[in-house]
C-alpha atoms as a PDB file:
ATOM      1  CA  UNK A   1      99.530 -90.347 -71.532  1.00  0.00           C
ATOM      2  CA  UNK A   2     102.348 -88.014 -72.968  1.00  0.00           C
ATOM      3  CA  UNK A   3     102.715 -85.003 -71.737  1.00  0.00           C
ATOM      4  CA  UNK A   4     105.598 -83.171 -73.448  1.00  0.00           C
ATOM      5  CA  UNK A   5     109.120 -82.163 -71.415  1.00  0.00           C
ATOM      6  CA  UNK A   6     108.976 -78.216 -69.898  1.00  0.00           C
ATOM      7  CA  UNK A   7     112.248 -76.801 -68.892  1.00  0.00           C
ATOM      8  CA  UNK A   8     112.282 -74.038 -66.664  1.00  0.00           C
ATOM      9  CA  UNK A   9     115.351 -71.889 -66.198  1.00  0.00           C
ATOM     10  CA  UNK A  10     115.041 -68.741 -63.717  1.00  0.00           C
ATOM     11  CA  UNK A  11     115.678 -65.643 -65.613  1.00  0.00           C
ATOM     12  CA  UNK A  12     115.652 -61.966 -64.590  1.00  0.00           C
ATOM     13  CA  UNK A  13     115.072 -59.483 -67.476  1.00  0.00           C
ATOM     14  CA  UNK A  14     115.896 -55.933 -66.274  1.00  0.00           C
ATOM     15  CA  UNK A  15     115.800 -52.471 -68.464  1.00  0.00           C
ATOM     16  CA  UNK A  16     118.784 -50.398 -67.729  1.00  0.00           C
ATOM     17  CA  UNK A  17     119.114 -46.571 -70.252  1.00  0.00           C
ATOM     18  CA  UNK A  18     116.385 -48.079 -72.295  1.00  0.00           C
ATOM     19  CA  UNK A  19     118.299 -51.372 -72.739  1.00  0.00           C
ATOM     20  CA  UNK A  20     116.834 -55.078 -72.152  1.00  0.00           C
ATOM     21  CA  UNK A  21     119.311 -56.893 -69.683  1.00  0.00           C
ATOM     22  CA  UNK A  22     119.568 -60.687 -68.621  1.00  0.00           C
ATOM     23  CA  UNK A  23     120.759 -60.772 -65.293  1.00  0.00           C
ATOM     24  CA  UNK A  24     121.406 -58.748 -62.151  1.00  0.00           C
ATOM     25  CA  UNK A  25     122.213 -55.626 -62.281  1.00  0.00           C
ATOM     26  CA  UNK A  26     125.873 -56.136 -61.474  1.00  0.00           C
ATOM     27  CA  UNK A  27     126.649 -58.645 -64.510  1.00  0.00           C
ATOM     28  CA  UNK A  28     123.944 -58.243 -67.063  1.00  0.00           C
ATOM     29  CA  UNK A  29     123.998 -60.088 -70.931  1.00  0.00           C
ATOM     30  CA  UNK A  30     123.144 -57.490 -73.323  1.00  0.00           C
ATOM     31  CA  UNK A  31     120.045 -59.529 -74.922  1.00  0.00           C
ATOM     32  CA  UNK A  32     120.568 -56.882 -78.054  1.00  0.00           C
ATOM     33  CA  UNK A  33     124.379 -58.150 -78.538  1.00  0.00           C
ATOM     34  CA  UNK A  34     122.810 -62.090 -78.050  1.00  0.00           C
ATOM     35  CA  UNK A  35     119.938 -61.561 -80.856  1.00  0.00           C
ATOM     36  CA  UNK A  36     122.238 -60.072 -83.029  1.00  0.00           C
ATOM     37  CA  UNK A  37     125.300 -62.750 -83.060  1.00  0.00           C
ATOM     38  CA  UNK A  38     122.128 -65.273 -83.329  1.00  0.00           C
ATOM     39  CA  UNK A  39     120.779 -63.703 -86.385  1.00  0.00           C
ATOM     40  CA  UNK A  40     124.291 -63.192 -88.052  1.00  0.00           C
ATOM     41  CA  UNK A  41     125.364 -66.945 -87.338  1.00  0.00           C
ATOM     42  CA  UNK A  42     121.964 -68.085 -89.091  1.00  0.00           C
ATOM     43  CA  UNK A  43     121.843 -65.622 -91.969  1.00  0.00           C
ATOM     44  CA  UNK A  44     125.804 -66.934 -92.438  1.00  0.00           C
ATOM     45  CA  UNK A  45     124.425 -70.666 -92.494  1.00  0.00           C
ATOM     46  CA  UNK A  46     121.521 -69.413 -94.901  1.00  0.00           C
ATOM     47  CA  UNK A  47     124.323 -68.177 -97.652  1.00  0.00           C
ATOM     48  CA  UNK A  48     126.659 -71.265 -96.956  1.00  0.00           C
ATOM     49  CA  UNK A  49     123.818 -73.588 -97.822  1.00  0.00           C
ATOM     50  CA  UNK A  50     122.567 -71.939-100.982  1.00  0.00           C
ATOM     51  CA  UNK A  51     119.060 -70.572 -99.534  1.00  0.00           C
ATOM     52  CA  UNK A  52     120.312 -67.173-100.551  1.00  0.00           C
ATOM     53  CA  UNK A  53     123.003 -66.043-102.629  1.00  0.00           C
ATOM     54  CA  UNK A  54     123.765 -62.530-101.595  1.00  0.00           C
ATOM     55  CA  UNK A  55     123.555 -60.098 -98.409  1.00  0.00           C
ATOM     56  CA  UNK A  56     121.544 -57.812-100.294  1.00  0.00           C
ATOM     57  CA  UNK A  57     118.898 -61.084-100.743  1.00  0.00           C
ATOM     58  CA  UNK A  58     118.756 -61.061 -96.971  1.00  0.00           C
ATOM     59  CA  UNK A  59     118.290 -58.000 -95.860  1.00  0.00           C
ATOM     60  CA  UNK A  60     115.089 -57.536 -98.903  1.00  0.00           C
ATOM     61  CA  UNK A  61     113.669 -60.165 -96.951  1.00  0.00           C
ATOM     62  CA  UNK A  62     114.553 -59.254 -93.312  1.00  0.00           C
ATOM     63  CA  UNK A  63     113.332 -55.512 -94.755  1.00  0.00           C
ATOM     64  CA  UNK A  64     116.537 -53.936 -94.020  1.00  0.00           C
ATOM     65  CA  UNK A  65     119.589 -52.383 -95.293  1.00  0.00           C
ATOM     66  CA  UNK A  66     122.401 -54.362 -96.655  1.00  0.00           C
ATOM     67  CA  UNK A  67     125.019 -52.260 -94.778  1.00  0.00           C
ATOM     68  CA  UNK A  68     122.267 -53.084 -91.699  1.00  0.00           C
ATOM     69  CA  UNK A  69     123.079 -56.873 -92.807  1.00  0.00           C
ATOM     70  CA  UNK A  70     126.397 -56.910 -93.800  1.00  0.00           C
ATOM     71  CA  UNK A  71     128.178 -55.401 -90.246  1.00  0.00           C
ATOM     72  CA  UNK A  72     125.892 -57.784 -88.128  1.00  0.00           C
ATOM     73  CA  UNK A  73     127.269 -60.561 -90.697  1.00  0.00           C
ATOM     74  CA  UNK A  74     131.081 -59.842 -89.367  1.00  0.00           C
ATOM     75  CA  UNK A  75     129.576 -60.909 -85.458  1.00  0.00           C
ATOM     76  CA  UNK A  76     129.216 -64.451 -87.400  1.00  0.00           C
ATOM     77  CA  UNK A  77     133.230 -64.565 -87.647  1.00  0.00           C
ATOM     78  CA  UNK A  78     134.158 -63.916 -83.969  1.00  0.00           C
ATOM     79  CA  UNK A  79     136.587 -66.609 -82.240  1.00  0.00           C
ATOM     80  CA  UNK A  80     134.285 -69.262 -80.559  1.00  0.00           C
ATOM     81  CA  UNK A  81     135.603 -68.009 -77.117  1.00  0.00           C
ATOM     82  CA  UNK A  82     134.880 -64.728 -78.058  1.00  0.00           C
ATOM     83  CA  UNK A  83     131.339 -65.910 -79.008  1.00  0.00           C
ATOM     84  CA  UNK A  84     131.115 -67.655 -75.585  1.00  0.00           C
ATOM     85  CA  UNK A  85     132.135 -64.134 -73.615  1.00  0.00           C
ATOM     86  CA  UNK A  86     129.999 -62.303 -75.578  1.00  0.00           C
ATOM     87  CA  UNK A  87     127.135 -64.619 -74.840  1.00  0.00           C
ATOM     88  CA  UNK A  88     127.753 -64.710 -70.893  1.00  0.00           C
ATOM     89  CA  UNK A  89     128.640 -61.259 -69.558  1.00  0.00           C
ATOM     90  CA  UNK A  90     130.246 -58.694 -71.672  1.00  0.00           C
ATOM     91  CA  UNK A  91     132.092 -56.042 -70.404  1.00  0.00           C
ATOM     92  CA  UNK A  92     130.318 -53.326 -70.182  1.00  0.00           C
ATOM     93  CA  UNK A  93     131.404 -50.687 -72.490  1.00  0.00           C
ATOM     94  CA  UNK A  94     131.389 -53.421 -75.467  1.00  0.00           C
ATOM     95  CA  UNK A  95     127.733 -52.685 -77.066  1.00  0.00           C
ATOM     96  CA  UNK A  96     126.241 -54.229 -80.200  1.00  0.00           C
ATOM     97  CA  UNK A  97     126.753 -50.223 -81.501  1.00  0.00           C
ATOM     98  CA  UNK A  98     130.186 -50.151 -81.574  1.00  0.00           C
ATOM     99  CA  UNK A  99     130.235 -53.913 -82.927  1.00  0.00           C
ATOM    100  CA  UNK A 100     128.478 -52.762 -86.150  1.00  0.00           C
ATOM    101  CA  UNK A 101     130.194 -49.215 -85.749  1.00  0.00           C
ATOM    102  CA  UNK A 102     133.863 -50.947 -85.677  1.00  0.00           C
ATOM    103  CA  UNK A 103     135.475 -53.151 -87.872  1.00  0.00           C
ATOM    104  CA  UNK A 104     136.135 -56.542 -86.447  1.00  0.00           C
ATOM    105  CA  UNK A 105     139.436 -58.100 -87.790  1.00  0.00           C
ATOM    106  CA  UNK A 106     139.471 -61.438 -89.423  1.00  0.00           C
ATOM    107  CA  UNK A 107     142.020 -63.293 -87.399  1.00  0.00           C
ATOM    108  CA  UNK A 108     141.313 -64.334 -83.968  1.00  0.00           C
ATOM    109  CA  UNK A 109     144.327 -63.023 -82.104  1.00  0.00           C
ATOM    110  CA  UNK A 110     143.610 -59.505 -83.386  1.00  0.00           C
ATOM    111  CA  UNK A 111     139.880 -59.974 -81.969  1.00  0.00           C
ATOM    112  CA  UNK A 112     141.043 -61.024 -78.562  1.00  0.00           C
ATOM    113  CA  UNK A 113     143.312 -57.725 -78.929  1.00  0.00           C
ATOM    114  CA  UNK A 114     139.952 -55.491 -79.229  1.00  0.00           C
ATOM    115  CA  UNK A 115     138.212 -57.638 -76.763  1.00  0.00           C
ATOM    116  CA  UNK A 116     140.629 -57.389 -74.062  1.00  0.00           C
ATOM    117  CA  UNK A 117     140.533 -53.739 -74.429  1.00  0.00           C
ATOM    118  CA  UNK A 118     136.727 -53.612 -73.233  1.00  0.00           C
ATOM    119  CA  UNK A 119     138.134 -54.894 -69.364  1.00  0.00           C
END
């Protein structure tokens, strides 16, 4: 008999000011900042390969504004360390709203720059 593989991994989810956290409440992951860098790094892979040719395509399906779509899209070109940080525990005053508020340059070293900022 097959029984299909389970993997358990112990998770706390927390609310702190209306916010979902992973974590305790000393060093939390902003689940909002995780979704979002998830969603931009697919939507990016949907326009490389051809499934849609424009932002504005996107966000008609995703029923949302292309300006909504097009500042999460920049998340999808963050430095792979970055990426990493962002997806373990972000410094605190570094929230998905001033991500899409901000712009976030295109060269890695000038990223780091803004990031290092946030500690």
């Amino acid at each position: 008999m097959d029984s299909p593989l389970e993997t358990l991994v112990p998770l706390q989810f927390k609310r702190k000011k209306g916010r979902l956290m992973l974590g305790d409440a000393q060093r939390a992951h902003d689940v909002t900042i995780i979704e979002a860098m998830a969603r931009a790094m697919h939507w990016n892979a949907l326009l490389d390969s051809g499934a849609y040719r424009s932002v504005t395509d996107i966000a008609q399906t995703e029923d949302l504004m292309p300006t909504t779509v097009g500042r999460m899209m920049r998340l999808a070109r963050l430095a792979p360390d970055i990426v990493e940080q962002l997806a373990g525990y972000q410094p605190r005053r570094l929230t998905l709203l001033w991500l899409m508020r901000n712009d976030i340059p295109a060269l890695w070293p000038e990223q780091h720059q803004i990031v290092e900022q946030f500690r």
